[in-house]
Protein backbone atom coordinates (compact mmCIF):
# COMPACT_ATOMS: atom_id res chain seq x y z
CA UNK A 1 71.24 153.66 91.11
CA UNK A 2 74.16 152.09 88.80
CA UNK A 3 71.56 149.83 86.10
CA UNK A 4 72.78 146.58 84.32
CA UNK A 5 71.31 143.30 82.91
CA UNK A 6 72.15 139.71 83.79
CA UNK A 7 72.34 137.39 81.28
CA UNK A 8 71.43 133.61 82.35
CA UNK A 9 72.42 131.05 79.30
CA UNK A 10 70.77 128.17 80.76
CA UNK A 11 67.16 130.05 80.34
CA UNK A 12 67.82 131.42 76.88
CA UNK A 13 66.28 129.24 74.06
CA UNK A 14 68.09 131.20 71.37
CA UNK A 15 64.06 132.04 70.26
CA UNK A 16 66.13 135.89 69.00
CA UNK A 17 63.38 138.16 70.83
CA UNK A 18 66.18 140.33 72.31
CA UNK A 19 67.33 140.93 68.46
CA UNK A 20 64.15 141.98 67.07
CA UNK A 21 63.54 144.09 69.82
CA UNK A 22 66.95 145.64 69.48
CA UNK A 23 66.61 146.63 66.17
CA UNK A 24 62.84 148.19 66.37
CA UNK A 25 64.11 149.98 69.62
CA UNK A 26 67.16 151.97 67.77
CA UNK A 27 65.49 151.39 64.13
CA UNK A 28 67.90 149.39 62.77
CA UNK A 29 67.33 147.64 59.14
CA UNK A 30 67.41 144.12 59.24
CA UNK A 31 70.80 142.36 59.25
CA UNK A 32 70.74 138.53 59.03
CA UNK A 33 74.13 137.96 60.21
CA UNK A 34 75.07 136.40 63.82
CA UNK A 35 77.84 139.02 64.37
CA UNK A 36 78.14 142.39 66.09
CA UNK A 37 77.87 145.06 63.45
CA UNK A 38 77.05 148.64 62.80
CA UNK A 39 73.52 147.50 61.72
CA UNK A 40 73.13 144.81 65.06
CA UNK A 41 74.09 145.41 68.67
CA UNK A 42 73.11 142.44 70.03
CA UNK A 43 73.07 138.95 68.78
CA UNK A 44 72.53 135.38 69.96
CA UNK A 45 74.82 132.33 68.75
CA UNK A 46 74.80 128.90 70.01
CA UNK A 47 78.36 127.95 71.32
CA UNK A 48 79.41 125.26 72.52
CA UNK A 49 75.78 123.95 73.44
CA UNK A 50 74.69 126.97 75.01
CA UNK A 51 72.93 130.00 73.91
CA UNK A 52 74.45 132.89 74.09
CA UNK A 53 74.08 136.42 73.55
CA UNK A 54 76.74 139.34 72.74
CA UNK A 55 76.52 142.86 73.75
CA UNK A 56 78.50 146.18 74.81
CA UNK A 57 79.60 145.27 78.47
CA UNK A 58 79.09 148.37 79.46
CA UNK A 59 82.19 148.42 81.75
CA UNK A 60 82.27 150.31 84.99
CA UNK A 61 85.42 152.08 83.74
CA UNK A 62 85.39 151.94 79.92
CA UNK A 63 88.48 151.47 77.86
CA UNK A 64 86.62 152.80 75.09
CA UNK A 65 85.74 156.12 76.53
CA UNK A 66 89.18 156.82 78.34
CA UNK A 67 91.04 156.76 74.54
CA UNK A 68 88.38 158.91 73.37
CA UNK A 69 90.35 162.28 72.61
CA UNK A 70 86.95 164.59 72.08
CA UNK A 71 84.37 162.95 75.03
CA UNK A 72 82.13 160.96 72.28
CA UNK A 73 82.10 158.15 74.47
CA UNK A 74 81.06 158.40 77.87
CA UNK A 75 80.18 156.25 81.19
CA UNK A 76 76.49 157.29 82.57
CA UNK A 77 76.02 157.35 86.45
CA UNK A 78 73.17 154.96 86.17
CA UNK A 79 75.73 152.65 84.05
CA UNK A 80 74.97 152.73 80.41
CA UNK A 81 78.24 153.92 78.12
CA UNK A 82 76.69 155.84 75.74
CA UNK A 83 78.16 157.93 72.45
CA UNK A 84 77.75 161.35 70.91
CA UNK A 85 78.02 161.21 67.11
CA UNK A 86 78.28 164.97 66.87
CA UNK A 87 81.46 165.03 68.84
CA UNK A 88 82.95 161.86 67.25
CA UNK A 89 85.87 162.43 65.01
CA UNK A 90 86.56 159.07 63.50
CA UNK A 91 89.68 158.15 65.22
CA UNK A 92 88.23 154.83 66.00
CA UNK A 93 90.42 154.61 69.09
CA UNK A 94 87.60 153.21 70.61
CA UNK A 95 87.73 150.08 68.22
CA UNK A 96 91.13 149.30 69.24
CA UNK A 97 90.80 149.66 73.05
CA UNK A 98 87.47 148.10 73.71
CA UNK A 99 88.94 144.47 75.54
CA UNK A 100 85.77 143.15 74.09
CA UNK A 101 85.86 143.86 70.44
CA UNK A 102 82.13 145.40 70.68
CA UNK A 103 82.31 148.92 69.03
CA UNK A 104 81.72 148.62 65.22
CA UNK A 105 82.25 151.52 62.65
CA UNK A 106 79.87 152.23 59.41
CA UNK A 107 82.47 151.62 56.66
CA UNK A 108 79.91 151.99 54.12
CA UNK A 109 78.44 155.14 54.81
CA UNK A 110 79.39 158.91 53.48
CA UNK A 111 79.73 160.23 57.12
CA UNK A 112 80.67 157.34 59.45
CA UNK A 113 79.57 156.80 62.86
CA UNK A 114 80.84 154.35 65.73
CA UNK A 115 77.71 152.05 66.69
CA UNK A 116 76.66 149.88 69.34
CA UNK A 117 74.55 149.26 72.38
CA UNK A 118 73.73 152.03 74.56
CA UNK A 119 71.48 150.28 77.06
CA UNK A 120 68.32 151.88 76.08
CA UNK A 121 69.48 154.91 77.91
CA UNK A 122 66.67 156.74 76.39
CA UNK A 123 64.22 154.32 78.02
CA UNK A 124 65.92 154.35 81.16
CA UNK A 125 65.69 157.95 81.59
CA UNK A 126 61.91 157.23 81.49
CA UNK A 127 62.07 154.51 84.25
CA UNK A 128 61.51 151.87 81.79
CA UNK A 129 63.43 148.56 81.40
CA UNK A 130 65.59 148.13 78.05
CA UNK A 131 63.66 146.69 75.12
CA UNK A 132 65.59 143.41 75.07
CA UNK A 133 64.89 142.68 78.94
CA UNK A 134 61.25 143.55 78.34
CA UNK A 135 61.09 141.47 75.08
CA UNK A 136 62.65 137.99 76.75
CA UNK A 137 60.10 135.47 77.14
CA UNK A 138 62.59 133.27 79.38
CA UNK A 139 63.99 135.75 82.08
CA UNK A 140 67.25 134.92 80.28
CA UNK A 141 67.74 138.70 80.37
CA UNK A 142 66.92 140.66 83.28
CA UNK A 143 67.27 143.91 83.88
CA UNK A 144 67.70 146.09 87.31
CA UNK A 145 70.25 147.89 89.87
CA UNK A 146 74.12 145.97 89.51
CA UNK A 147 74.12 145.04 92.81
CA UNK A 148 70.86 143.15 92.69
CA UNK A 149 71.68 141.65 89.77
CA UNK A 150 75.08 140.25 91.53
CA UNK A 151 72.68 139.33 94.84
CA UNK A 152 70.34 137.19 92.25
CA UNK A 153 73.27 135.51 90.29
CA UNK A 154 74.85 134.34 92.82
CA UNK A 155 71.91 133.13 94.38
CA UNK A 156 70.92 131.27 91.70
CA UNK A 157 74.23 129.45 91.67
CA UNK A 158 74.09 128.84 95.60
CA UNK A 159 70.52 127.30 95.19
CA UNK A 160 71.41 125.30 92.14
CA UNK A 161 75.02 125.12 92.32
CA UNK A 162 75.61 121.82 89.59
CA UNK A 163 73.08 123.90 86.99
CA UNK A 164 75.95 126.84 87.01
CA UNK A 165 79.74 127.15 87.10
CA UNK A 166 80.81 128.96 90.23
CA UNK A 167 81.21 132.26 89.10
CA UNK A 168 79.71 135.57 87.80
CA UNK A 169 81.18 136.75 84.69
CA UNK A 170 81.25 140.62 84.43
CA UNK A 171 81.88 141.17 88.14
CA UNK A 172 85.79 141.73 88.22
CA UNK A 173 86.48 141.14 84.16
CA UNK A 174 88.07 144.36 82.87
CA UNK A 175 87.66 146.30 86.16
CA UNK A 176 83.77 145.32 86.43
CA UNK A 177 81.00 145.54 83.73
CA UNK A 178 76.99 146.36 83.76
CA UNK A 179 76.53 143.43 81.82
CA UNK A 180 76.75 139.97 83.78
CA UNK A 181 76.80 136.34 82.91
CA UNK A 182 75.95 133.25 84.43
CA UNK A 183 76.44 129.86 82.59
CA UNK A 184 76.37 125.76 83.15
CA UNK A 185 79.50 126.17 80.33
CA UNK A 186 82.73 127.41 81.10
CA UNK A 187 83.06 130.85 79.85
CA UNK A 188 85.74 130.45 78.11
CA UNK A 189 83.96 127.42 75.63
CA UNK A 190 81.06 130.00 74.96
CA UNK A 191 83.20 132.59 73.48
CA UNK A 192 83.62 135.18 76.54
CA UNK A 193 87.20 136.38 76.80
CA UNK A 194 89.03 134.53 80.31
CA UNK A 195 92.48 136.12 80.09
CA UNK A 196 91.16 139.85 81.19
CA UNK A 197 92.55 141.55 83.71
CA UNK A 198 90.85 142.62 86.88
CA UNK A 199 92.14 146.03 87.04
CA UNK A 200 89.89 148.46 85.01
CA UNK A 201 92.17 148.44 81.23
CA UNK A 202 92.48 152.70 81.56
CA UNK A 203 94.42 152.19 84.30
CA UNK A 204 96.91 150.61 82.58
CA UNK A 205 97.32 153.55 80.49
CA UNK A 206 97.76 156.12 83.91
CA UNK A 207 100.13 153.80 84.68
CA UNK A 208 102.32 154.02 81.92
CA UNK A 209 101.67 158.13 81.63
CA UNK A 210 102.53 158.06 85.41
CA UNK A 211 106.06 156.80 84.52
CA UNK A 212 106.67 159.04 81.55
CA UNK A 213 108.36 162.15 83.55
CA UNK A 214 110.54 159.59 85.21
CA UNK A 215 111.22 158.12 82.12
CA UNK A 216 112.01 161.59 80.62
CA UNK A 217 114.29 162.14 83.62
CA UNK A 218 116.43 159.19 83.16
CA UNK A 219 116.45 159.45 79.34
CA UNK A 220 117.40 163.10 80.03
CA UNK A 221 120.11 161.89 82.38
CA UNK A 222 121.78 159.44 80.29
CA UNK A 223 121.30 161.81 77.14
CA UNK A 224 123.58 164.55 79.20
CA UNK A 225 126.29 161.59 80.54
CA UNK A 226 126.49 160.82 76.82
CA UNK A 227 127.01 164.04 75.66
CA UNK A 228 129.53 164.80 78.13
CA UNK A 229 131.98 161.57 77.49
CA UNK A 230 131.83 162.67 74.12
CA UNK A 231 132.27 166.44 74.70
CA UNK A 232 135.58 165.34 77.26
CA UNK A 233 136.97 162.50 74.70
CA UNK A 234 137.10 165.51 72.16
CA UNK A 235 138.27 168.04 74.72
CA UNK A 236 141.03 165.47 75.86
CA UNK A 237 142.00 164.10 72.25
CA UNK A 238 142.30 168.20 71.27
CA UNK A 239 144.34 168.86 74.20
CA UNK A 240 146.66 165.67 73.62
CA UNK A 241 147.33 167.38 70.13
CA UNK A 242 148.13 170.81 71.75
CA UNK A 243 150.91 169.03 74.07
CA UNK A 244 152.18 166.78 70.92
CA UNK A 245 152.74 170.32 69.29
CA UNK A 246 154.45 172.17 72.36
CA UNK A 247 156.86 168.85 72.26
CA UNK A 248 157.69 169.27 68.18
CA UNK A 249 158.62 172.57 69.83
């Protein structure tokens, strides 16, 4: 069964649980600041009157692991996207695709690594719950199968529906994520990206690759029709001088 969590930002009281349980979970020294770093995967900020809290997505079809060129980031069947250190080669390609700005790289260390959250994979494997779901006092996080998840959030919208805006966050966004939202805020004023496409962001690259021996072809073609104006404008220009001669003659 594909895992996830659901967020709800009208139970979270911003009381930072999920944090501390983060960091003793992947033993992580303390880091004060509200911001995703190599030392913090998850963090909870009040924006515009709501409290919420930033993680990996965990996308169904990570951006992140399709630029990987060596494998060091990888989608799990039960839906965490997890990362090998030992097979990371510091491209940080990852960086630079993720649509959600969430992988962070240790600047400050001798032999850098990419961090962030990997769902408590190792916990899952056990049958267990990830620390921060377990930890919430509020049920702002919980954790379970995707499609429950979905069935709950939009349950709690159809039983409460002024309490919530009218959508799940995380169901289409970027091709579908393991980590959903629901809010009485508009995403968008709380800091979660709105202008994502629905189409899972690797595809955009296959689509692009897809075009290249076409693109080849044509450059090809219009390479050759080149050549060969310039190859007959010298051919002709020589032979006008050859005629010019025979007519000194």
């Amino acid at each position: 069964m594909k895992m996830g969590m659901l967020i709800d930002t009208t139970k979270c009281v911003g009381c930072g649980a999920c944090e501390e349980a983060c960091q003793a979970q992947n033993g992580l020294p303390p880091d004060a600041r509200k911001e995703l770093s190599a030392d913090r995967y998850t963090v909870v900020t009040t924006v515009g009157g709501a409290n919420v809290r930033r993680m990996c997505m965990h996308c169904e079809n990570p951006a992140c692991a399709s630029v990987c060129p060596v494998g060091a980031l990888h989608k799990l069947p039960n839906g965490p996207v997890v990362y090998d250190a030992d097979k990371c080669m510091g491209c940080r390609y990852c960086m630079v695709a993720c649509p959600f700005s969430v992988p962070k790289y240790e600047w400050s260390k001798a032999i850098p690594r990419v961090r962030k959250c990997i769902m408590c994979n190792e916990r899952l494997e056990k049958g267990q719950a990830t620390a921060c779901a377990e930890a919430c006092p509020t049920g702002a996080t919980l954790f379970g199968g995707r499609d429950d998840l979905i069935a709950t959030a939009k349950e709690r919208i159809r039983k409460d529906p002024s309490a919530y805006v009218d959508r799940v966050y995380g169901l289409e966004e970027a091709g579908g994520t393991s980590v959903l939202y629901i809010s009485n805020v508009q995403f968008g004023l709380i800091g979660l990206k709105t202008d994502l496409i629905k189409e899972p962001y690797p595809m955009l690259t296959w689509k692009v690759l897809s075009k290249i021996p076409s693109i080849v072809a044509v450059v090809g073609v219009a390479l050759t029709g080149i050549w060969w104006i310039t190859s007959r404008r010298e051919e002709v220009k020589k032979n006008e001088g050859n005629d010019d001669d025979k007519g000194g003659e």
